[in-house]
PDB file of N, CA and C in Angstrom:
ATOM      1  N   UNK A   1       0.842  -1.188   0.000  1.00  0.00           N
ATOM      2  CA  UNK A   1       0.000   0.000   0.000  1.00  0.00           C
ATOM      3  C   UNK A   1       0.886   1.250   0.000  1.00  0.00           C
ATOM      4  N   UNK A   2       0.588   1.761  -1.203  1.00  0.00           N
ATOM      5  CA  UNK A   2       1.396   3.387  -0.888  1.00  0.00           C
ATOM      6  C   UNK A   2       1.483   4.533  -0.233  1.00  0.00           C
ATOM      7  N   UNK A   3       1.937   5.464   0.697  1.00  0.00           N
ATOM      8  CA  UNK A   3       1.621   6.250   1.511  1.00  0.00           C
ATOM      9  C   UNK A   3       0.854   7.683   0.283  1.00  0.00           C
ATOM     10  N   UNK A   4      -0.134   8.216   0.581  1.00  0.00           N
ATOM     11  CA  UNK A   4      -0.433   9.237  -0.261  1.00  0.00           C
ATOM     12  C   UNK A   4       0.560  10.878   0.362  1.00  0.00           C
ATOM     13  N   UNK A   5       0.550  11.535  -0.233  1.00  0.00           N
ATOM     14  CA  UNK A   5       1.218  12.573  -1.001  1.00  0.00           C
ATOM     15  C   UNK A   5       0.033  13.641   0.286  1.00  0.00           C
ATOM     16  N   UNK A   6       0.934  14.523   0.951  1.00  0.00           N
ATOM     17  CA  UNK A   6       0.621  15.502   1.950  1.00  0.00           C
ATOM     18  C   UNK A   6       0.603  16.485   0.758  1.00  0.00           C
ATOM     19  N   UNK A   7      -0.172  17.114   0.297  1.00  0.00           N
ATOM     20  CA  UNK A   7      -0.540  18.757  -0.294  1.00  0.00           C
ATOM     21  C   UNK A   7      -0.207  19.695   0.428  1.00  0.00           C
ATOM     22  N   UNK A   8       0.862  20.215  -0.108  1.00  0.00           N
ATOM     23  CA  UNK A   8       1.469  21.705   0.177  1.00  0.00           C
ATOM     24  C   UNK A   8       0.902  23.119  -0.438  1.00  0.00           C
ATOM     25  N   UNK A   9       0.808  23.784   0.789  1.00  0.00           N
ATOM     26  CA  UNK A   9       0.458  24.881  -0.125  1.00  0.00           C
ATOM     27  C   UNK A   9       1.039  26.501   0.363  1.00  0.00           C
ATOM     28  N   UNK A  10       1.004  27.615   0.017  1.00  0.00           N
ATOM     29  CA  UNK A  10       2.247  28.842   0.643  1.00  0.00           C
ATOM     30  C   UNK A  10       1.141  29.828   1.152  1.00  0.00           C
ATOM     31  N   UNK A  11       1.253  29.728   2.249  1.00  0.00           N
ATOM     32  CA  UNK A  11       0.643  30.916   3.075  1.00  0.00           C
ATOM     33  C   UNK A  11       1.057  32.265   2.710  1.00  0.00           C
ATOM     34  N   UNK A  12       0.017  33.285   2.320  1.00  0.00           N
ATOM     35  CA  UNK A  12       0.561  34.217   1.175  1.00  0.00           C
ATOM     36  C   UNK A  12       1.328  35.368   2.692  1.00  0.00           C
ATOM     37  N   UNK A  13       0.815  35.121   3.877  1.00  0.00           N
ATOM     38  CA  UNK A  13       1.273  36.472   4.794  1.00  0.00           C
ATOM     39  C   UNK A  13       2.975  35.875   4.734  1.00  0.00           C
ATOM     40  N   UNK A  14       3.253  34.975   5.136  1.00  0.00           N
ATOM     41  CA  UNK A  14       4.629  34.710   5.524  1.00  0.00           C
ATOM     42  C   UNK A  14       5.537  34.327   4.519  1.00  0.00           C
ATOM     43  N   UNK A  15       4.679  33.398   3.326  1.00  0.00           N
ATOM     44  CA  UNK A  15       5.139  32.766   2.501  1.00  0.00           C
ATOM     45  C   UNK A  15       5.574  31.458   2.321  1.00  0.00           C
ATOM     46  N   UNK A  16       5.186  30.918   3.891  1.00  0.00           N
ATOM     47  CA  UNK A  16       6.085  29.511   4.072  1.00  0.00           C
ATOM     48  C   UNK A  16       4.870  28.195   3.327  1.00  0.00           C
ATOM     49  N   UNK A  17       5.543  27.113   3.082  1.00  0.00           N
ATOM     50  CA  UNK A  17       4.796  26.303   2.624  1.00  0.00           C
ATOM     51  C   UNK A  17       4.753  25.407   3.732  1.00  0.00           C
ATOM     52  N   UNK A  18       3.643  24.823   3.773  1.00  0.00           N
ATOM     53  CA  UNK A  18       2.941  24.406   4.719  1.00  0.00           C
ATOM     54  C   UNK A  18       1.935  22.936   4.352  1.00  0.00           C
ATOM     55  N   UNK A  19       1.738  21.699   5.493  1.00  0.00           N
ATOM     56  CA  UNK A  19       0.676  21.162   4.330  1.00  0.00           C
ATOM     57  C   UNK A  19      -0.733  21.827   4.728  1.00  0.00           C
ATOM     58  N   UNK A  20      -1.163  21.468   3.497  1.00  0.00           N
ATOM     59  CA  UNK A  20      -2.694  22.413   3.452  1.00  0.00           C
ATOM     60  C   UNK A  20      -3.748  21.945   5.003  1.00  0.00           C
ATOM     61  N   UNK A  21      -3.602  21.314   5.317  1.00  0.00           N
ATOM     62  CA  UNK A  21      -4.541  20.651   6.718  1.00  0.00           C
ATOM     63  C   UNK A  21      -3.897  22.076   7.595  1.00  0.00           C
ATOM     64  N   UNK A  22      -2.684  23.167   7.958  1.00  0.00           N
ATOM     65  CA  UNK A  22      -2.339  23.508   8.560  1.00  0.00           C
ATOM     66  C   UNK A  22      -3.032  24.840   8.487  1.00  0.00           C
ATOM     67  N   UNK A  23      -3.357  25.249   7.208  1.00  0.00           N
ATOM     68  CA  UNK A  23      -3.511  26.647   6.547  1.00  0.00           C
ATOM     69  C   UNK A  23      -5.479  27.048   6.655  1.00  0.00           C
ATOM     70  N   UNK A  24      -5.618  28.019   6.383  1.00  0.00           N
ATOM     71  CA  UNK A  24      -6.631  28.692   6.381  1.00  0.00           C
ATOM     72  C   UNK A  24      -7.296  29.105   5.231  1.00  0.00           C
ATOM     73  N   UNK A  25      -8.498  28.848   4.544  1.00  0.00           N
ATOM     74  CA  UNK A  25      -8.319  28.880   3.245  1.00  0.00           C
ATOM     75  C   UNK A  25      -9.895  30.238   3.320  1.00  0.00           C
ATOM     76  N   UNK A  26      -9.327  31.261   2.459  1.00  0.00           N
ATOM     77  CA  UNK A  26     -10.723  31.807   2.387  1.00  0.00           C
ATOM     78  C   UNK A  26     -10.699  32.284   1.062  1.00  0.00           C
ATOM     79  N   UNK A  27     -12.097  32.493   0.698  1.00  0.00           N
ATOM     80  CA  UNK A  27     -12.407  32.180  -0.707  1.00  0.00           C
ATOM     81  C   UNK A  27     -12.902  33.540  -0.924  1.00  0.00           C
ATOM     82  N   UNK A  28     -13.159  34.568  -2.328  1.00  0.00           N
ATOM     83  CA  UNK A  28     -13.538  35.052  -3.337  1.00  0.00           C
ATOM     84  C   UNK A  28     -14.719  34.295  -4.200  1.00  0.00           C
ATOM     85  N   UNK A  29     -15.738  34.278  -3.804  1.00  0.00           N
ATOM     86  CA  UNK A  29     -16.847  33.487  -4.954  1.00  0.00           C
ATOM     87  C   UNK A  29     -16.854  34.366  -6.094  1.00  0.00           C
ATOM     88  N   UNK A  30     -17.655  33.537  -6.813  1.00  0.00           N
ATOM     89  CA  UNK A  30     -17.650  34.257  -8.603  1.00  0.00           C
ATOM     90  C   UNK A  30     -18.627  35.595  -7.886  1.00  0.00           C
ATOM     91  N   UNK A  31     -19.360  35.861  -7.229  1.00  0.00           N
ATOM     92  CA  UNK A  31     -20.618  36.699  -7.088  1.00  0.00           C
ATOM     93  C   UNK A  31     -19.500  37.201  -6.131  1.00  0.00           C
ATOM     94  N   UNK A  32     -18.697  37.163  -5.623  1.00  0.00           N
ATOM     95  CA  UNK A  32     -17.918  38.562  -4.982  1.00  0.00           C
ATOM     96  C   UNK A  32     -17.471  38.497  -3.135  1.00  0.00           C
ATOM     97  N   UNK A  33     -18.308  37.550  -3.000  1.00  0.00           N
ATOM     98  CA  UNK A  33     -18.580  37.094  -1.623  1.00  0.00           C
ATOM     99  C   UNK A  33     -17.457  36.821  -0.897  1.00  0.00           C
ATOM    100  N   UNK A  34     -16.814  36.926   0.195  1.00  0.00           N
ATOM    101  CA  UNK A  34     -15.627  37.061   0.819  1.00  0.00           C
ATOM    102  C   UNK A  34     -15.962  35.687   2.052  1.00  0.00           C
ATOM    103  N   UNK A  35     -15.052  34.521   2.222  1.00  0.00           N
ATOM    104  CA  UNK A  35     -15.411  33.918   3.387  1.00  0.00           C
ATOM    105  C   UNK A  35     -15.098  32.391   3.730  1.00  0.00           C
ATOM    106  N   UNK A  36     -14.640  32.177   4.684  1.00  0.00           N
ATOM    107  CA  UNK A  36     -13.728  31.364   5.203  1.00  0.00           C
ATOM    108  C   UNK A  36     -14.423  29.676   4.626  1.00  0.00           C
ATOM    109  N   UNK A  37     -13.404  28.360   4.544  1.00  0.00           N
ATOM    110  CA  UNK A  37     -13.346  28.222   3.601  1.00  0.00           C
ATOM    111  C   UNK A  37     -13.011  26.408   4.149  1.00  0.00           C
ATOM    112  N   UNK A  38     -13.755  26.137   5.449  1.00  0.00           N
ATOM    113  CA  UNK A  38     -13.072  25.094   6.221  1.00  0.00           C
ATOM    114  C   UNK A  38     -13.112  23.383   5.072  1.00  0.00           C
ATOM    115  N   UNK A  39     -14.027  23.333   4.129  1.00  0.00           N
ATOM    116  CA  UNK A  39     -13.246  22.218   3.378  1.00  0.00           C
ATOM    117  C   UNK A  39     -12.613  22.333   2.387  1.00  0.00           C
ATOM    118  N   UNK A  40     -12.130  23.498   2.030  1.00  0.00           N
ATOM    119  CA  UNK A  40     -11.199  23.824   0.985  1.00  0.00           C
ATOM    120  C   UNK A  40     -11.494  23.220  -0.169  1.00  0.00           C
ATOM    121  N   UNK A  41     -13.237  22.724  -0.090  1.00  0.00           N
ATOM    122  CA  UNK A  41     -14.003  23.061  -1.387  1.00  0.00           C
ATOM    123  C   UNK A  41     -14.520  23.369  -2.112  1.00  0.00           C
ATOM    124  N   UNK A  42     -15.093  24.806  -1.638  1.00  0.00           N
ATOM    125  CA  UNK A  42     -15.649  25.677  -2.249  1.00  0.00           C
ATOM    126  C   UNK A  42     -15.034  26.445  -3.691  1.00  0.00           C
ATOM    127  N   UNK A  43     -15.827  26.981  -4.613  1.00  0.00           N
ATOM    128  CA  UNK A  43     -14.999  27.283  -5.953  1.00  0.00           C
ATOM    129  C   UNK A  43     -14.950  28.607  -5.693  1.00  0.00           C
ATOM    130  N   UNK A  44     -13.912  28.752  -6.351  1.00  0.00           N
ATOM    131  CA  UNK A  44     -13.812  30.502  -6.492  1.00  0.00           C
ATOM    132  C   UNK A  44     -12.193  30.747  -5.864  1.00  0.00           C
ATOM    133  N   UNK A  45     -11.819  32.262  -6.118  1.00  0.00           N
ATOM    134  CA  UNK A  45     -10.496  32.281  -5.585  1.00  0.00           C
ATOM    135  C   UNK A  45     -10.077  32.155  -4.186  1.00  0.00           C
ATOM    136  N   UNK A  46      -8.372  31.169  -4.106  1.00  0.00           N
ATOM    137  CA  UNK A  46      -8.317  31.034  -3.114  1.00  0.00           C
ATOM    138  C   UNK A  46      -7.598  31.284  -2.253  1.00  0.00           C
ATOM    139  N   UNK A  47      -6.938  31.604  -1.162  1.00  0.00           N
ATOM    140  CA  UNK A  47      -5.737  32.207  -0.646  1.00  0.00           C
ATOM    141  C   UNK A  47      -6.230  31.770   0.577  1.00  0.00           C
ATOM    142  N   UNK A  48      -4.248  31.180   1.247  1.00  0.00           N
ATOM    143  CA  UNK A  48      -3.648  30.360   2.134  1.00  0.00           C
ATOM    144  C   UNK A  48      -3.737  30.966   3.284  1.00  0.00           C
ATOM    145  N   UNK A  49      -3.743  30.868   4.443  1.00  0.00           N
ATOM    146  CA  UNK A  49      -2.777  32.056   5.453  1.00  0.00           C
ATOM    147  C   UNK A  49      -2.750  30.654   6.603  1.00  0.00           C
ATOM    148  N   UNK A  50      -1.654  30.960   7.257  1.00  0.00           N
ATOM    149  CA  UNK A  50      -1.625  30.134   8.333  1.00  0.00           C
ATOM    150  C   UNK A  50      -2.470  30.359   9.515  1.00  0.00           C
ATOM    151  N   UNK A  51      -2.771  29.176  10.238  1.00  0.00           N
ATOM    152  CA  UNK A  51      -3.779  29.145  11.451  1.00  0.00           C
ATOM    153  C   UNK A  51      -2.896  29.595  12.809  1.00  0.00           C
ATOM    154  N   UNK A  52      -2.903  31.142  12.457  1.00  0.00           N
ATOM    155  CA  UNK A  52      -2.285  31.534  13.659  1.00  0.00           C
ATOM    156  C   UNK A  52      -2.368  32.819  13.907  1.00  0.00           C
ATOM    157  N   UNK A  53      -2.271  33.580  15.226  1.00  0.00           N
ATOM    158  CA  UNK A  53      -3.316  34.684  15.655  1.00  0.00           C
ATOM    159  C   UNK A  53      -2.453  36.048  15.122  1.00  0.00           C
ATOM    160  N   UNK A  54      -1.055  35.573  14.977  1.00  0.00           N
ATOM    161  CA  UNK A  54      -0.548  36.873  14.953  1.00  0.00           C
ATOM    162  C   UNK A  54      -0.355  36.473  12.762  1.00  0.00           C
ATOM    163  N   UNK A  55      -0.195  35.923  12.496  1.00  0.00           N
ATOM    164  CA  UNK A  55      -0.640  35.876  11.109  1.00  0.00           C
ATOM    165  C   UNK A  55      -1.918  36.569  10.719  1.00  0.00           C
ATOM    166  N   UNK A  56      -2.703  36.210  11.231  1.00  0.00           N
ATOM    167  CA  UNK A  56      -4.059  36.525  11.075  1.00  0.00           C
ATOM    168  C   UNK A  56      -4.228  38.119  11.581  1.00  0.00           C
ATOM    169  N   UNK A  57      -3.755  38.133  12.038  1.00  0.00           N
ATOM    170  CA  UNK A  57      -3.251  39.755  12.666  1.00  0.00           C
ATOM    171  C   UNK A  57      -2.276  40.758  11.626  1.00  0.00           C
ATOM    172  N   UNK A  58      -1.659  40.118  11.541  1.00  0.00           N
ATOM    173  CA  UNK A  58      -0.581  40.702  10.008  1.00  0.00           C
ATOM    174  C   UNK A  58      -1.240  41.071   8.928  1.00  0.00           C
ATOM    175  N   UNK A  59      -1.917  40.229   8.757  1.00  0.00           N
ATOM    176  CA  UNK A  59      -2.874  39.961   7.199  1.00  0.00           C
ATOM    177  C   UNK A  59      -3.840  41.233   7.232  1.00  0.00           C
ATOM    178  N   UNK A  60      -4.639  41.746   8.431  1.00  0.00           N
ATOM    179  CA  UNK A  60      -5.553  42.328   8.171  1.00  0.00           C
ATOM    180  C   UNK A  60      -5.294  43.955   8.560  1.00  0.00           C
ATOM    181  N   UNK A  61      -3.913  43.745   9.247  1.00  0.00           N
ATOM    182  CA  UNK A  61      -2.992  44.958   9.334  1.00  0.00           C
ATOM    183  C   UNK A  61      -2.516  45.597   7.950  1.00  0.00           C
ATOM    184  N   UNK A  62      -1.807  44.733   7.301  1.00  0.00           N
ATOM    185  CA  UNK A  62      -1.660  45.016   5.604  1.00  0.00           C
ATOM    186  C   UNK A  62      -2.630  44.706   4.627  1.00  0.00           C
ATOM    187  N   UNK A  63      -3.710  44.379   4.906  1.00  0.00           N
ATOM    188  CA  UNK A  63      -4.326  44.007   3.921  1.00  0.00           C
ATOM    189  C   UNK A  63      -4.284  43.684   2.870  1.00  0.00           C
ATOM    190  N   UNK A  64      -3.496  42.774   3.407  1.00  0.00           N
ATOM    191  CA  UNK A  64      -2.807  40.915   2.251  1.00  0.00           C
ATOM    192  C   UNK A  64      -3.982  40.341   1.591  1.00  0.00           C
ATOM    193  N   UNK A  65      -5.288  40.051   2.137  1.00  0.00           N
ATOM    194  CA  UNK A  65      -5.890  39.501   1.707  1.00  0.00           C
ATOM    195  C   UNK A  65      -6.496  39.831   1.065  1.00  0.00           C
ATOM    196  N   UNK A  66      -7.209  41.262   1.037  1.00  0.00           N
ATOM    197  CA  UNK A  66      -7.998  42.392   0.334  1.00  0.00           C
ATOM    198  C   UNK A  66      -6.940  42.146  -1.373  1.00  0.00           C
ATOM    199  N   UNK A  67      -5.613  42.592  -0.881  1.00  0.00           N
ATOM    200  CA  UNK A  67      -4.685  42.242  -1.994  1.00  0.00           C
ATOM    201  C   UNK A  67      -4.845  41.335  -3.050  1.00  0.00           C
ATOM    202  N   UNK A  68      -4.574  40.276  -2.311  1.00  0.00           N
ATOM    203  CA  UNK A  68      -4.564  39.079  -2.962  1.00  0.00           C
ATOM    204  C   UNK A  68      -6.176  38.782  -3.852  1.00  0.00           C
ATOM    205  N   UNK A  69      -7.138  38.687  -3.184  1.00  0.00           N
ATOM    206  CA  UNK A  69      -8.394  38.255  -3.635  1.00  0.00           C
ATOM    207  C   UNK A  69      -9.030  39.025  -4.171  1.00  0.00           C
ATOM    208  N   UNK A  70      -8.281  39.872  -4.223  1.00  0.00           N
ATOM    209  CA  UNK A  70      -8.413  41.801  -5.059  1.00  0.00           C
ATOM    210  C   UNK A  70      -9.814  42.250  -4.894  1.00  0.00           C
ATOM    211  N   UNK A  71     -10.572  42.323  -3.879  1.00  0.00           N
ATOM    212  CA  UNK A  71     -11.838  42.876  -3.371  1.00  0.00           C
ATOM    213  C   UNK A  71     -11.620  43.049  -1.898  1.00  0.00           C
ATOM    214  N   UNK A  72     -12.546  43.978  -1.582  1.00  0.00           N
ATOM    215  CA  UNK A  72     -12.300  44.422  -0.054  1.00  0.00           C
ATOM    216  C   UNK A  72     -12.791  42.915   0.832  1.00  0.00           C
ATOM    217  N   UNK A  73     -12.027  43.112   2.069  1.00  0.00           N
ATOM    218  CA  UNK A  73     -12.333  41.722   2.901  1.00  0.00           C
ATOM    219  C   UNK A  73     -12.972  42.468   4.460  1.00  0.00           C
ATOM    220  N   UNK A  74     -14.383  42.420   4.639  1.00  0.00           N
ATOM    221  CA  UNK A  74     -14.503  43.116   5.807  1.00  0.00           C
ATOM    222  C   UNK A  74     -13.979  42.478   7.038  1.00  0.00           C
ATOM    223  N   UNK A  75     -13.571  43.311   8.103  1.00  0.00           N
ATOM    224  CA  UNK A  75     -13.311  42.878   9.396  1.00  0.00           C
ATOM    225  C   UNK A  75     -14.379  41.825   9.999  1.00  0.00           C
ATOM    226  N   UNK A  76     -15.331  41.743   9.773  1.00  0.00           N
ATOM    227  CA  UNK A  76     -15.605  40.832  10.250  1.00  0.00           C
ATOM    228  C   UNK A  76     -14.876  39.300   9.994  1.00  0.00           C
ATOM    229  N   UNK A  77     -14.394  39.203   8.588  1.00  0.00           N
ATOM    230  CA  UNK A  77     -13.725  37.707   8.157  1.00  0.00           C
ATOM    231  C   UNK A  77     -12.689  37.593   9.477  1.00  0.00           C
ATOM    232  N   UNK A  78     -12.225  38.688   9.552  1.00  0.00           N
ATOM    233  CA  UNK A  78     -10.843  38.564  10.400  1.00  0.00           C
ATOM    234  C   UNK A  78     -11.345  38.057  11.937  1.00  0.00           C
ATOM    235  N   UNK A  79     -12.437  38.375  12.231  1.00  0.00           N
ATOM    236  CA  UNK A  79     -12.593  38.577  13.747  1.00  0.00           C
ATOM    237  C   UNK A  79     -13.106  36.376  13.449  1.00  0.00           C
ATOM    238  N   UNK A  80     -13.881  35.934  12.482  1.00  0.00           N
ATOM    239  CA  UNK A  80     -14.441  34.930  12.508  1.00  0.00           C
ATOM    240  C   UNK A  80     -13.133  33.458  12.250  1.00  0.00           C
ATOM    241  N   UNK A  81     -11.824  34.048  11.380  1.00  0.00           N
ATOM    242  CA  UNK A  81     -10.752  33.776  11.308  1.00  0.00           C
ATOM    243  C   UNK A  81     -10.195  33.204  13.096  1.00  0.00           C
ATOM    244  N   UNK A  82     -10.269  34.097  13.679  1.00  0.00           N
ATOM    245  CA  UNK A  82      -9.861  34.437  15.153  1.00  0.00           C
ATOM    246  C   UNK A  82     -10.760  33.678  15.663  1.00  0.00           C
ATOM    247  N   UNK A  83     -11.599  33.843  15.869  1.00  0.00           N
ATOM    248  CA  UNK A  83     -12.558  32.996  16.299  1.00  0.00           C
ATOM    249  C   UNK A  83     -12.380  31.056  16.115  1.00  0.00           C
ATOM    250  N   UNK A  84     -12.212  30.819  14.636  1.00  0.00           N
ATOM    251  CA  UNK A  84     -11.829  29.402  14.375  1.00  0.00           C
ATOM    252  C   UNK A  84     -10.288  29.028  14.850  1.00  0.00           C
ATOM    253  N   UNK A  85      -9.637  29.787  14.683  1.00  0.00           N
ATOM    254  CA  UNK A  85      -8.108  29.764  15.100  1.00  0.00           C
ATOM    255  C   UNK A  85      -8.553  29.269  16.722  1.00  0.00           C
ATOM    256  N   UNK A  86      -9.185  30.127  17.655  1.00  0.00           N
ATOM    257  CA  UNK A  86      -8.877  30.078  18.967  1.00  0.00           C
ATOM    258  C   UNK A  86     -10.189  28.219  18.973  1.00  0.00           C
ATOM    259  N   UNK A  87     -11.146  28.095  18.100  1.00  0.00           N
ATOM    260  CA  UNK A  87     -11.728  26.467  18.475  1.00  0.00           C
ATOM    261  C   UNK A  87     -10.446  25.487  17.854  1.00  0.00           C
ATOM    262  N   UNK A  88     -10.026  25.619  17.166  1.00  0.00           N
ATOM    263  CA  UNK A  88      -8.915  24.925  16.949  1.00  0.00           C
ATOM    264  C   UNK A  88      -7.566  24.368  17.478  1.00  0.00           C
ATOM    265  N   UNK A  89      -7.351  25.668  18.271  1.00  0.00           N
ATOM    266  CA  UNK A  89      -6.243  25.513  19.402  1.00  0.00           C
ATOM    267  C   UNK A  89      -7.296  24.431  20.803  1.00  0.00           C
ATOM    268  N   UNK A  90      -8.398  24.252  21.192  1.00  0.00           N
ATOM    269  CA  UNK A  90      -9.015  23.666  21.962  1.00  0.00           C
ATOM    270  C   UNK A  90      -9.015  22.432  21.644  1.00  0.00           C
ATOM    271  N   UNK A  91      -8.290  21.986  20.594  1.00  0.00           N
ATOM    272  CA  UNK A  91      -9.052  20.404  20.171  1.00  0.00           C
ATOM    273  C   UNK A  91      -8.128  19.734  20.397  1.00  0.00           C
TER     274      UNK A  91
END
């Protein structure tokens, strides 16, 4: 039996590659919609950031993500980001 293949992917705040189970994925829908992204199956554009508070803090300080997904990202994503970050650290 072959071991399968861990998916890497680059957290756009830091840049580091990471496997994707680690990262945070929030999406750009075709209709414009901004929003977090927990089976990393939703369609539409996608961008990485790592599951971590001061990342997540960086990102919305520079507005990396607004950047990247090239539409505004309201504070609320960030606060709900924070929010999953801190159930995650509980498990």
């Amino acid at each position: 039996m072959q071991n399968k293949k861990t998916p890497f992917r680059k957290c756009i705040v830091t840049q580091e590659m990471k496997p994707k189970k680690e990262l945070l994925r929030i999406v750009r829908s075709p209709e414009g919609e901004v929003f977090l992204d927990p089976t990393s199956k939703k369609s539409g554009r996608g961008a990485y950031i790592s599951n971590d508070q001061a990342v997540i803090d960086e990102a919305e300080k520079k507005g990396i993500l607004s950047r990247h997904l090239k539409t505004e990202v309201p504070a609320e994503l960030y606060n709900e980001l924070r929010r999953y970050h801190l159930r995650s650290q509980l498990k």
